[in-house]
Protein backbone atom coordinates (compact mmCIF):
# COMPACT_ATOMS: atom_id res chain seq x y z
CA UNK A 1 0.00 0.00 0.00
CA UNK A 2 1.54 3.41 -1.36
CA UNK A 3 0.98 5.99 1.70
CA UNK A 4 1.08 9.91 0.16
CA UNK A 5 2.67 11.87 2.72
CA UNK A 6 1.96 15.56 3.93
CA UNK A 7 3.40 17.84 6.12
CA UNK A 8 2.14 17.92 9.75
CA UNK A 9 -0.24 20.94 9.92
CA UNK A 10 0.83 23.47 12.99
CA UNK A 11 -2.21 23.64 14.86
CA UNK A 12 -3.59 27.48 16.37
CA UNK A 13 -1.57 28.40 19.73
CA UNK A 14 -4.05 28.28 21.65
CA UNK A 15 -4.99 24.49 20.63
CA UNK A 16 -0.99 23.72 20.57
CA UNK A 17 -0.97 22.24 23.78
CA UNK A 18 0.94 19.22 25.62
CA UNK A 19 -1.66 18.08 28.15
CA UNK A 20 -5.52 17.92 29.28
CA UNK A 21 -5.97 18.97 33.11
CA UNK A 22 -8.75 18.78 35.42
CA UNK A 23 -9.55 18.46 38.94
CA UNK A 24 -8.15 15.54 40.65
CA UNK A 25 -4.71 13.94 39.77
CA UNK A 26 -6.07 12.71 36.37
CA UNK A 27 -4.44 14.11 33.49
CA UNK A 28 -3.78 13.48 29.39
CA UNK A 29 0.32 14.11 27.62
CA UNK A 30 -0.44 14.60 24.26
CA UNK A 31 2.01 14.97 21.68
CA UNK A 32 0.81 16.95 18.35
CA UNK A 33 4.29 16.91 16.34
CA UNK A 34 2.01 14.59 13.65
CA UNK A 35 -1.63 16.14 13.67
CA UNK A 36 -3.84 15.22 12.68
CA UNK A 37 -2.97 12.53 14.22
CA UNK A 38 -3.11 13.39 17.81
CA UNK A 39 -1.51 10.74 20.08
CA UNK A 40 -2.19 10.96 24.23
CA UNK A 41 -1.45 8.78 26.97
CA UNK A 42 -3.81 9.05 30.04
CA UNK A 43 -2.60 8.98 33.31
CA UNK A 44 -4.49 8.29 36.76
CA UNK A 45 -8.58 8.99 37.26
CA UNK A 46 -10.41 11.02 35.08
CA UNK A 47 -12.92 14.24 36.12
CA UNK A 48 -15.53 15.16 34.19
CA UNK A 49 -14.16 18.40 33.88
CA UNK A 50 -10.93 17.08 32.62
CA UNK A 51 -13.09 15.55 29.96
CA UNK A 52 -15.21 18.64 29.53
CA UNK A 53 -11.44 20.47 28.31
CA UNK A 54 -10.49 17.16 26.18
CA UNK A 55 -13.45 17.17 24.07
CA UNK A 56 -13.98 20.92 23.45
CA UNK A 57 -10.18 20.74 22.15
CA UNK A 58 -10.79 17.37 20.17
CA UNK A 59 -13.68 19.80 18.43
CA UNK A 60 -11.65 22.86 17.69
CA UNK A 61 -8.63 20.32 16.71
CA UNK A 62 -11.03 18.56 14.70
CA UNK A 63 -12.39 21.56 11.99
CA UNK A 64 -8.46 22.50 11.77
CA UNK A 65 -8.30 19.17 10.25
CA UNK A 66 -11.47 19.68 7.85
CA UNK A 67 -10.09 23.12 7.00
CA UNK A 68 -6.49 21.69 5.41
CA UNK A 69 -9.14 18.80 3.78
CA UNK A 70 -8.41 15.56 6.13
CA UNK A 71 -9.46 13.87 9.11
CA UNK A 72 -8.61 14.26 12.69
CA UNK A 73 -7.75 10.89 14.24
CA UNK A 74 -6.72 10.18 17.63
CA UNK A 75 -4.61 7.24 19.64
CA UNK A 76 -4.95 7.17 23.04
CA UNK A 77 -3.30 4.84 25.52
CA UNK A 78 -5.28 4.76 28.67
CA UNK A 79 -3.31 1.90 30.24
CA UNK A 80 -3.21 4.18 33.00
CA UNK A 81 -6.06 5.05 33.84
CA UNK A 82 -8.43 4.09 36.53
CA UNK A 83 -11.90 3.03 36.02
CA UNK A 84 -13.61 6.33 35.04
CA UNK A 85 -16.58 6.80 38.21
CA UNK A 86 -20.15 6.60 37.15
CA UNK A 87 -20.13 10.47 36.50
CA UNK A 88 -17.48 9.79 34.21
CA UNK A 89 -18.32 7.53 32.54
CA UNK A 90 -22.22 9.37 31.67
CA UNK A 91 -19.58 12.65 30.18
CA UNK A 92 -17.94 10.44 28.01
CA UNK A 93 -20.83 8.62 26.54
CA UNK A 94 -22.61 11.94 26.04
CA UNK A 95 -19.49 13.24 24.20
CA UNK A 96 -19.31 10.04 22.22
CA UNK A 97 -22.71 10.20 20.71
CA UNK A 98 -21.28 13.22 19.01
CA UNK A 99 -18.54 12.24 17.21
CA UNK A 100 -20.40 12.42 13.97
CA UNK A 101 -21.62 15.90 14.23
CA UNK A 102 -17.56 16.59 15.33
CA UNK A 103 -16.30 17.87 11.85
CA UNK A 104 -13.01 16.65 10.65
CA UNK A 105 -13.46 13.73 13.56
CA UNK A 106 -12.49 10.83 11.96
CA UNK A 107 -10.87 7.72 14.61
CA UNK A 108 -10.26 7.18 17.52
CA UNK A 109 -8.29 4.31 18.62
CA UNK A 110 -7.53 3.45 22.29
CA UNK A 111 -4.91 1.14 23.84
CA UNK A 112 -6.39 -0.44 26.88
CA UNK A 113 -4.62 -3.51 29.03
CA UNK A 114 -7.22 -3.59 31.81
CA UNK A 115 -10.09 -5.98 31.15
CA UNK A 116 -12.28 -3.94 33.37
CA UNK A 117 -11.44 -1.37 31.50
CA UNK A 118 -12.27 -2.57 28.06
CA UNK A 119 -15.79 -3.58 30.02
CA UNK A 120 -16.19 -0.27 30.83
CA UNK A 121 -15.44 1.34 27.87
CA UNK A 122 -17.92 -1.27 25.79
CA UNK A 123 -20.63 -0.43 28.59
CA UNK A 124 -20.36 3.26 27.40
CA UNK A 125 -20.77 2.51 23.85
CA UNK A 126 -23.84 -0.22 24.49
CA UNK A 127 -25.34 2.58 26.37
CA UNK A 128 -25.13 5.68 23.46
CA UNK A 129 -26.47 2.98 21.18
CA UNK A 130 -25.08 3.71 17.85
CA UNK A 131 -21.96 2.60 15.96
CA UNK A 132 -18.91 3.98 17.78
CA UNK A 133 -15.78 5.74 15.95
CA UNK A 134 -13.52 3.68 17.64
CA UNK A 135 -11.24 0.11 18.12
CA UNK A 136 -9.10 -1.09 20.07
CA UNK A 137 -5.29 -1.73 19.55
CA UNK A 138 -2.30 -3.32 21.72
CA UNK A 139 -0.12 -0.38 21.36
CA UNK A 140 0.64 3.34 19.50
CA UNK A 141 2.53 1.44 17.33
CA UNK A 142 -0.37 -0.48 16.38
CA UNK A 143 -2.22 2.20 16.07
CA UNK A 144 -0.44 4.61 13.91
CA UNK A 145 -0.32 1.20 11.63
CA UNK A 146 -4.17 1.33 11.74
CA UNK A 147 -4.30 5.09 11.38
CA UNK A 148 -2.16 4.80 8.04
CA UNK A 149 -4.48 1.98 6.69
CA UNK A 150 -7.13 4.30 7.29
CA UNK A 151 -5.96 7.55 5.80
CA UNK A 152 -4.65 5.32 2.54
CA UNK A 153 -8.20 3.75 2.11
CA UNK A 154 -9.44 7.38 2.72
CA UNK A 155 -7.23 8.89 -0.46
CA UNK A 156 -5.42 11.21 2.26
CA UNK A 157 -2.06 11.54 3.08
CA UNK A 158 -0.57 10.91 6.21
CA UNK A 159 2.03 12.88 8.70
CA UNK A 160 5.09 12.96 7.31
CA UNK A 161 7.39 11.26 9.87
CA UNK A 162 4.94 9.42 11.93
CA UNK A 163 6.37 6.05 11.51
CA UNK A 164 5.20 2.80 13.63
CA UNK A 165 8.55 1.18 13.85
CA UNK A 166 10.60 4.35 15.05
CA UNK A 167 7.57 6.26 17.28
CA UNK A 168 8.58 7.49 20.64
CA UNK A 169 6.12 9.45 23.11
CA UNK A 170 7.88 12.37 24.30
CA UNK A 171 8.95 12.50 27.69
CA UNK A 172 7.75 15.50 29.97
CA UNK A 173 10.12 17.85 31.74
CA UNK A 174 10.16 15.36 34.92
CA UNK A 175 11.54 12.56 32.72
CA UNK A 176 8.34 10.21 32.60
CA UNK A 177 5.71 9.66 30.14
């Protein structure tokens, strides 16, 4: 499969960002060097609030993508993440019956090792009832694989540089992930 390559598109300042707060200790790196292909790795529990700031982003990031005439797609490794509370969980699933009216929202694909996780996650899709923009994948690499598949059978081109076998996450200024 022949995979036409583009230049990353620089994203507005104030949607250049390197992480997703909210209250609580739960938090999102994300690492934009390849959008649209946004790639995140979630750390600790989730507020709805921190939520709230992810998807507004993911919208804005989203119509920058279906201004320069692609698609926004996202990889997400949540390995680290707790199981989102009942609150939580109802924020998300509200957020993800939207993803259609999202413009430029394209993927999303999330790496998950925790079973109860996965359970979770499918419980939140069963409940918004539709077909979800979403699958799940052992790893970034993985993902960006997927992601390229999907851009080719798309007609688009893909981040220049974004590369499964060579991908590293950035590390933050304290060293870690």
């Amino acid at each position: 499969m022949l995979t036409r390559q583009m230049e990353p598109i620089k994203l507005p300042p104030e949607l250049n960002v390197k992480s997703f707060r909210g209250k609580g200790d739960g938090y999102a790196l994300i690492d934009l060097r390849y959008f649209p292909v946004s790639i995140m790795v979630w750390k600790n529990d989730a507020s709805e609030d921190l939520m709230h700031n992810y998807y507004a982003w993911r919208k804005k990031a989203s119509k920058v993508a279906h201004d320069h005439g692609t698609v926004h797609m996202v990889i997400k490794d949540i390995s680290e993440w707790g199981v989102p509370k009942p609150t939580v969980r109802k924020v998300i699933g509200e957020y993800a019956a939207q993803d259609k009216e999202h413009i430029g929202f394209a993927w999303r694909f999330l790496i998950v090792s925790n079973a109860i996780m996965r359970g979770a996650i499918t419980a939140i899709v069963w409940l918004k009832g539709e077909d979800s923009m979403y699958s799940f994948t052992k790893s970034i690499q993985a993902s960006i694989r997927d992601a390229k598949r999907m851009y080719a059978e798309r007609e688009l081109e893909f981040p220049n540089g974004l590369d499964e076998n060579t991908y590293q996450f950035p590390t933050t200024l304290d060293g870690k992930k």
